[in-house]
Protein backbone atom coordinates (compact mmCIF):
# COMPACT_ATOMS: atom_id res chain seq x y z
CA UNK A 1 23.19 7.43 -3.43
CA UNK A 2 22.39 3.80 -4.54
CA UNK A 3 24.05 0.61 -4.54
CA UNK A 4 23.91 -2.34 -6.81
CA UNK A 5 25.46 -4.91 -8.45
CA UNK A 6 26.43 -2.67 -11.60
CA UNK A 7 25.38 0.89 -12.34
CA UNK A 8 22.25 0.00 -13.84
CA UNK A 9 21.28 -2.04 -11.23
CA UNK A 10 21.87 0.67 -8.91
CA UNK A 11 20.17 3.55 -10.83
CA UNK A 12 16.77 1.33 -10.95
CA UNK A 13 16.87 0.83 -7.07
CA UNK A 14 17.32 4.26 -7.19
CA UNK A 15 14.79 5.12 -9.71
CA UNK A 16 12.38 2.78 -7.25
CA UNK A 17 13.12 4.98 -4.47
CA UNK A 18 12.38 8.02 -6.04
CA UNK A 19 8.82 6.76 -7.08
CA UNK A 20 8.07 5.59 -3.98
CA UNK A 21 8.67 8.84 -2.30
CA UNK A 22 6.84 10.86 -4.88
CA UNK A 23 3.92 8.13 -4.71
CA UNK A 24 4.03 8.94 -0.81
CA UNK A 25 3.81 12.82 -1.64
CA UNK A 26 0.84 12.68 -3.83
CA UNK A 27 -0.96 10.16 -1.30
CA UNK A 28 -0.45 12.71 1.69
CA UNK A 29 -2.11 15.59 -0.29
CA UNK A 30 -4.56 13.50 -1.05
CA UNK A 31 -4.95 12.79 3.14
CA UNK A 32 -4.15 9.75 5.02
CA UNK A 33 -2.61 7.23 2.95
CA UNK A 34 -3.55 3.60 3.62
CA UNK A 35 -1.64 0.29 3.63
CA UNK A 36 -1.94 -2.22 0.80
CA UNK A 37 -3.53 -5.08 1.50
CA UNK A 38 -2.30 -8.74 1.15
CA UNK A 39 -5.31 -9.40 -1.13
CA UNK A 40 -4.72 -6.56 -2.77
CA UNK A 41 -0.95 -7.15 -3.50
CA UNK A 42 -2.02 -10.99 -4.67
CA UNK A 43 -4.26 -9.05 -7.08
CA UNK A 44 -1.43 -6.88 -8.08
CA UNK A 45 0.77 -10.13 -8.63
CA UNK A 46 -1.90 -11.81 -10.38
CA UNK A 47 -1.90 -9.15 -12.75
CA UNK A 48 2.08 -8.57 -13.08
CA UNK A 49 2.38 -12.18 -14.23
CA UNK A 50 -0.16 -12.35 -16.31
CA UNK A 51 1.08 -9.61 -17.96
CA UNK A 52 4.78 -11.43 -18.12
CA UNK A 53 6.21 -9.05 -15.59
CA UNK A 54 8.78 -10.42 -13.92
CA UNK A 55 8.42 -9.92 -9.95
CA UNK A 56 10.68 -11.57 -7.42
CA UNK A 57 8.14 -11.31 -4.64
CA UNK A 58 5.16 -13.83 -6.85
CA UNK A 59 6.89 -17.00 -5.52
CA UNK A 60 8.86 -15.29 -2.22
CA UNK A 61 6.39 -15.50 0.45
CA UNK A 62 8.67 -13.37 2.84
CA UNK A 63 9.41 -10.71 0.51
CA UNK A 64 5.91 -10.02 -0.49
CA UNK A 65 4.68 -9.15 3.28
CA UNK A 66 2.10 -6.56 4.26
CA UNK A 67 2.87 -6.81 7.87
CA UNK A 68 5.25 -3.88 7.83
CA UNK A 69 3.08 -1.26 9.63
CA UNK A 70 2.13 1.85 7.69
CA UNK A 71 3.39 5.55 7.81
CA UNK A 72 1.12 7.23 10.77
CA UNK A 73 1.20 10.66 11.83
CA UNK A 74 1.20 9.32 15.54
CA UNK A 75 4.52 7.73 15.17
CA UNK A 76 7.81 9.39 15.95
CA UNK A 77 9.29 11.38 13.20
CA UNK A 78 12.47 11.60 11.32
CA UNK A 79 14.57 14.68 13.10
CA UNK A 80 14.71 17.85 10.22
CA UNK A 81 11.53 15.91 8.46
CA UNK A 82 9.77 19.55 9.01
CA UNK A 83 11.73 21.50 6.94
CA UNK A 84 11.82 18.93 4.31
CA UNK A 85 8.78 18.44 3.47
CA UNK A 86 6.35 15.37 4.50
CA UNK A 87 8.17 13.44 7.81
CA UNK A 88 8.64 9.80 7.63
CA UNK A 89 8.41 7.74 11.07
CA UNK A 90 12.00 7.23 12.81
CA UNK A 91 10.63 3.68 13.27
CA UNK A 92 10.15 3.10 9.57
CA UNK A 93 13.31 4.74 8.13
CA UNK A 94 15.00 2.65 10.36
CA UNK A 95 13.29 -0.74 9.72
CA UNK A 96 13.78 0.30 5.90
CA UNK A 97 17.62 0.60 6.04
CA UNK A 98 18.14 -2.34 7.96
CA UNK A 99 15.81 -4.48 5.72
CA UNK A 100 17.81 -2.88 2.38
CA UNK A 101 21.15 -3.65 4.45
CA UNK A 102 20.22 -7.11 4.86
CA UNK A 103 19.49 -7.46 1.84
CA UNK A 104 22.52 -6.33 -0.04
CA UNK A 105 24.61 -8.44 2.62
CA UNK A 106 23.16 -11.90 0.52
């Protein structure tokens, strides 16, 4: 389920999501996946708008952080994350849902 400000807004959050999460998949059979770096997403930005790609984060200092700590098999994880599949860290769900909540709240 996905919210937005119109369908089509919702189905690319969505759509986002989903990418992510199979992103995340491939990385863990490929081992440990590692964290961006801030260089590396100023790289990434350099590229987007050179390329004309719009990207809300380019000129939003807070919303293009890489202090958000990354996915570590030492963490706690999500209850039922076994049978699923690949576990995600209670922590991060968490901090993820709150951070979308907040978001949708402005």
């Amino acid at each position: 389920m996905a919210l937005g400000k119109g369908i089509m807004d919702a189905y690319w959050k969505l759509e986002i999501v989903e990418a992510y999460c199979a992103t995340m998949c491939v990385a863990r059979q490929m081992g440990t996946p590692s964290q961006v770096q801030q260089s590396q997403m100023e790289e990434i930005f350099q590229i987007k708008e050179a390329l004309g790609i719009h990207d809300r984060r380019i000129h939003d200092p807070l919303a293009a952080r890489c202090d958000v700590p990354a996915p570590t098999p030492q963490l706690g994880m999500h209850p039922g994350a076994a049978a699923a599949g690949p576990a995600m860290p209670v922590d991060l769900v968490d901090e993820i849902t709150k951070a979308v909540l907040e978001r949708l709240k402005k």
